[in-house]
N, C-alpha and C. Protein backbone atom coordinates (compact mmCIF):
# COMPACT_ATOMS: atom_id res chain seq x y z
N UNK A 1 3.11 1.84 10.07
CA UNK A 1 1.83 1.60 9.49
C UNK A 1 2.03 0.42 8.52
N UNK A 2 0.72 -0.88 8.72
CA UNK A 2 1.35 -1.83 7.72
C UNK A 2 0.06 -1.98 6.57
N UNK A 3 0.38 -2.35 5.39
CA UNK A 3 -0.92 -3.02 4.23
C UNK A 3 -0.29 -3.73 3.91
N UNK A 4 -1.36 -4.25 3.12
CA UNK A 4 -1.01 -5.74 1.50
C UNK A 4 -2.04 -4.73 0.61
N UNK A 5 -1.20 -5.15 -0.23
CA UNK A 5 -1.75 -4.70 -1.84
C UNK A 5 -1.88 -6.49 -2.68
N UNK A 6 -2.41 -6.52 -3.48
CA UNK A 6 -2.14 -7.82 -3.96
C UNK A 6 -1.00 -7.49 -4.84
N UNK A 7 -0.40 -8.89 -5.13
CA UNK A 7 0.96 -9.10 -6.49
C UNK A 7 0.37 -8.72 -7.95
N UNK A 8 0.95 -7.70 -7.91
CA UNK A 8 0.58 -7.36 -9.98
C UNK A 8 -0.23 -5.78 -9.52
N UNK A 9 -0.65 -5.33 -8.56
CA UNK A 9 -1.09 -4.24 -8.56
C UNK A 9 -0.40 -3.22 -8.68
N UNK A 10 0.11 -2.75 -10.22
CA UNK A 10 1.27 -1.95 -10.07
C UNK A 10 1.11 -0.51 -10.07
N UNK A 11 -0.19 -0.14 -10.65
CA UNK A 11 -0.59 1.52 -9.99
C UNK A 11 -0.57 2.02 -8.29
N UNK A 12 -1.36 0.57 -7.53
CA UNK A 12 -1.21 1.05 -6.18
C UNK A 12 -0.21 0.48 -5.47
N UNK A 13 1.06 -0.25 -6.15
CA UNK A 13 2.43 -0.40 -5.53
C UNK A 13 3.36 1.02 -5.60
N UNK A 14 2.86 1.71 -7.15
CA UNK A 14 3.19 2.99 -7.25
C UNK A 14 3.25 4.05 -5.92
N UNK A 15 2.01 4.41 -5.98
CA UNK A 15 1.14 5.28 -4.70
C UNK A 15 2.19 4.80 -3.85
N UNK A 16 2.16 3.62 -3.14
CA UNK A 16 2.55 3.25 -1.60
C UNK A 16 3.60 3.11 -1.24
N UNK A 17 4.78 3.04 -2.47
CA UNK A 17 6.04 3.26 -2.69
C UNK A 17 6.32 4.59 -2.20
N UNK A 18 5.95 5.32 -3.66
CA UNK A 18 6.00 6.86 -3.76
C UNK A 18 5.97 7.71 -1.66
N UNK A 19 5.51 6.79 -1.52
CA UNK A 19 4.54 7.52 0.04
C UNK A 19 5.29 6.96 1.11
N UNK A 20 6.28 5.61 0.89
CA UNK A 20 7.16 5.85 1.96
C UNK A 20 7.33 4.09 2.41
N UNK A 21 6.28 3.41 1.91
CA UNK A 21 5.91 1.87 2.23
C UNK A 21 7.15 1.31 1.75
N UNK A 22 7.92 0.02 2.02
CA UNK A 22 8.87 -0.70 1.87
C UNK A 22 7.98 -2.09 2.36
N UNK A 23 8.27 -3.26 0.74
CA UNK A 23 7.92 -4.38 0.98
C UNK A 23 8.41 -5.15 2.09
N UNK A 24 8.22 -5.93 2.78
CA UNK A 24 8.79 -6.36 3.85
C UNK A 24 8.71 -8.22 3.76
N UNK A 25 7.41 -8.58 2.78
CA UNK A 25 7.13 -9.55 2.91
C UNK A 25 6.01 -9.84 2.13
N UNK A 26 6.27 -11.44 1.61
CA UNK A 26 5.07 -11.62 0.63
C UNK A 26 4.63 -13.35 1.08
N UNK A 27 3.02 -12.88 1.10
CA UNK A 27 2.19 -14.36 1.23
C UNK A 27 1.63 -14.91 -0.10
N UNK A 28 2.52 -15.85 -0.22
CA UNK A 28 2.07 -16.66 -1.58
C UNK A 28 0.41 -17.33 -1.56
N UNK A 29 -0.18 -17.40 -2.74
CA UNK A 29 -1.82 -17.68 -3.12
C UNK A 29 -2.46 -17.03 -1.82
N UNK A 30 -2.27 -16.35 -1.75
CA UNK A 30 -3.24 -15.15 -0.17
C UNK A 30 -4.70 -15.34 -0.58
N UNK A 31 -5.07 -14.89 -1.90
CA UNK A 31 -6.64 -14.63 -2.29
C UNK A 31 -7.26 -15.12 -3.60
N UNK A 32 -8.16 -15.46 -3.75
CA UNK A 32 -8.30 -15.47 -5.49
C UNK A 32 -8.99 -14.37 -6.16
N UNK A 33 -8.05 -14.10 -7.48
CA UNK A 33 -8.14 -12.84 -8.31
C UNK A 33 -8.76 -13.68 -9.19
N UNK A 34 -9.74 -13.22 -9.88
CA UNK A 34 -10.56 -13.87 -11.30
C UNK A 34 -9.90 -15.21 -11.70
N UNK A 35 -10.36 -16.30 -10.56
CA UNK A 35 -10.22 -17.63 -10.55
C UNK A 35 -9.00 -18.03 -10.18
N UNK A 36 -8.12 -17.00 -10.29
CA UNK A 36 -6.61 -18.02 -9.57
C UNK A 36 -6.00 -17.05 -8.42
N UNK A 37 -4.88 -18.17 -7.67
CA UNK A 37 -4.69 -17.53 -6.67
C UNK A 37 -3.30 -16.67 -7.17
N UNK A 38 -4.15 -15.23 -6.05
CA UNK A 38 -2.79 -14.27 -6.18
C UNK A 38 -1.96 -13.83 -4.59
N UNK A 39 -0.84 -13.94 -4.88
CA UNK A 39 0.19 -13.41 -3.52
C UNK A 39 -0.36 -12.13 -2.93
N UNK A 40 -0.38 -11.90 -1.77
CA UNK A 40 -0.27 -10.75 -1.54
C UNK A 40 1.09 -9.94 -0.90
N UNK A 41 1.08 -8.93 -1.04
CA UNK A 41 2.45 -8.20 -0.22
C UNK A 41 2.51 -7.70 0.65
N UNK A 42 3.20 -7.72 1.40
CA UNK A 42 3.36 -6.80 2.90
C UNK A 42 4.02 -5.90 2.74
N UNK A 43 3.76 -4.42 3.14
CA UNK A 43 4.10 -3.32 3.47
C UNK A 43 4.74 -2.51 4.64
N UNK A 44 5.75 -2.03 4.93
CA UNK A 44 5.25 -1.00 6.40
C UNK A 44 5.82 0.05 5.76
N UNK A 45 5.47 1.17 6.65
CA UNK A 45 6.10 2.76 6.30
C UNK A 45 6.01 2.86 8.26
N UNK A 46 7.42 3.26 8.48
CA UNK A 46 7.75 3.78 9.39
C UNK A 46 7.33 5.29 10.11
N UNK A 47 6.26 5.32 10.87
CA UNK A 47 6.02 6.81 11.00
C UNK A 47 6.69 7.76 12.09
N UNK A 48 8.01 7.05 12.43
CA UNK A 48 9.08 7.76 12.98
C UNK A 48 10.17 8.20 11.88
N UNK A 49 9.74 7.47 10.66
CA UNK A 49 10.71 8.10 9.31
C UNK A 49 10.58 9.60 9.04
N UNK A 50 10.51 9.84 7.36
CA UNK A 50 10.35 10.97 6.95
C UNK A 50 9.07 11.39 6.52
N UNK A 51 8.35 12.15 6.56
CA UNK A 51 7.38 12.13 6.65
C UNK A 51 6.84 12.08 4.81
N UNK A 52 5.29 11.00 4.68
CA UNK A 52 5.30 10.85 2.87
C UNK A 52 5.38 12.16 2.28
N UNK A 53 4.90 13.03 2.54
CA UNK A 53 4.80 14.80 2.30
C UNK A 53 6.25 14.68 1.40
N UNK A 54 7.19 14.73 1.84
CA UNK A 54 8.39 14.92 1.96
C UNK A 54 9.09 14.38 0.85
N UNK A 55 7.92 12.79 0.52
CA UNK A 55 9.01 11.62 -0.20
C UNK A 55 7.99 11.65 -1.02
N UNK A 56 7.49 12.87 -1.54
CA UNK A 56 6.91 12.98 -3.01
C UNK A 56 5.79 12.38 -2.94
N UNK A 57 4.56 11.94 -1.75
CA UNK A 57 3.36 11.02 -1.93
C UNK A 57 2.53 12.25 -1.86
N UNK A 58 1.33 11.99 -2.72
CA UNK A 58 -0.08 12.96 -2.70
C UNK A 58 -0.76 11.95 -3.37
N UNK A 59 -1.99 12.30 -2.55
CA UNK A 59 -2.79 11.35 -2.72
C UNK A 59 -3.36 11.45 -3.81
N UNK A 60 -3.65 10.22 -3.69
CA UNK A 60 -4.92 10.27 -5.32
C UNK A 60 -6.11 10.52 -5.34
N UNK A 61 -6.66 11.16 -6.33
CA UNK A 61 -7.94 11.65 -6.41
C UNK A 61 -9.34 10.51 -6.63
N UNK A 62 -8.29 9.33 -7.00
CA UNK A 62 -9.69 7.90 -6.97
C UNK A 62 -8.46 7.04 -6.70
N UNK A 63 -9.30 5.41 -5.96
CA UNK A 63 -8.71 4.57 -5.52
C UNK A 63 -7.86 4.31 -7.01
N UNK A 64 -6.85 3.36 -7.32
CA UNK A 64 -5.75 2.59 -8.10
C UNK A 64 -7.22 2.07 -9.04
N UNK A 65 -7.21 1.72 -9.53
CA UNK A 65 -7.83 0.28 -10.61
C UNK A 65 -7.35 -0.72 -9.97
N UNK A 66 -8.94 -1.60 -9.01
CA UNK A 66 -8.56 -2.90 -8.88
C UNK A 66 -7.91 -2.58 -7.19
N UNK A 67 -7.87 -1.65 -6.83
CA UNK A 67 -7.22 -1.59 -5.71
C UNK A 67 -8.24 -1.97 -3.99
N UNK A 68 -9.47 -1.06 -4.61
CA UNK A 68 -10.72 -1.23 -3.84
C UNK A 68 -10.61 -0.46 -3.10
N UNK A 69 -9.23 0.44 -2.30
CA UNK A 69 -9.55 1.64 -1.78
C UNK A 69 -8.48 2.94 -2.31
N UNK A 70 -8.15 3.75 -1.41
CA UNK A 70 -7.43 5.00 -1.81
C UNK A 70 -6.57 5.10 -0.66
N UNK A 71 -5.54 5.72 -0.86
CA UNK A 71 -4.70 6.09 0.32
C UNK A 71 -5.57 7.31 1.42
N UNK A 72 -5.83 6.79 2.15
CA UNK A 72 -6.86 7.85 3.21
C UNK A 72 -6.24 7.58 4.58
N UNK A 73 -5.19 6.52 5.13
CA UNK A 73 -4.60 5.73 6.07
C UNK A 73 -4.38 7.47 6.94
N UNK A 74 -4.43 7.75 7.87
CA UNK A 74 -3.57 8.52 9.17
C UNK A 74 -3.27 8.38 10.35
N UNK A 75 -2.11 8.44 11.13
CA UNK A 75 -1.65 7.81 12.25
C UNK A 75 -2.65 8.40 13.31
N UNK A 76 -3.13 7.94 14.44
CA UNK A 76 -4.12 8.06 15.26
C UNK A 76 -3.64 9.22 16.23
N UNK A 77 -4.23 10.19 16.55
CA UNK A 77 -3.81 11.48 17.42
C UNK A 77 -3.04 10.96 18.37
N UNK A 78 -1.96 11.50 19.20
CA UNK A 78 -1.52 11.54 20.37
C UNK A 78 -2.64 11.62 21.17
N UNK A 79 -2.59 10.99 22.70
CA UNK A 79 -3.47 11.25 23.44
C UNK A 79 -3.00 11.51 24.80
């Protein structure tokens, strides 16, 4: 499973850590944050790993500050 969080978002680097995500990669000036440009980061969490349950992630009860969403992500049923 992959995201970007932007650079400096350190409540929802928290979360996505905590839950299993490993940076992999970062795009320098990606977006602009209140007039200047900010990096964003690349993420993946392996869902042949351990499962986040496991590695201490629970979700949060409101998105990060600044984050714009919440961890709600789930891998798509077998079919």
């Amino acid at each position: 499973m992959l995201l970007t969080v932007s650079e400096g978002n350190e409540p929802a680097l928290r979360v996505y850590t905590a839950c299993g995500f490993e940076e992999w990669g970062r795009e320098p000036r990606a977006v602009p944050v209140d007039g200047r440009a900010v990096a964003k980061l690349h993420m993946v969490c392996l869902l042949d790993a351990e499962p986040a349950a496991s590695a201490g992630c629970s979700e949060p009860s409101e998105p990060a500050a600044g984050s714009g969403s919440a961890l709600h992500a789930r891998p798509a049923p077998a079919v």
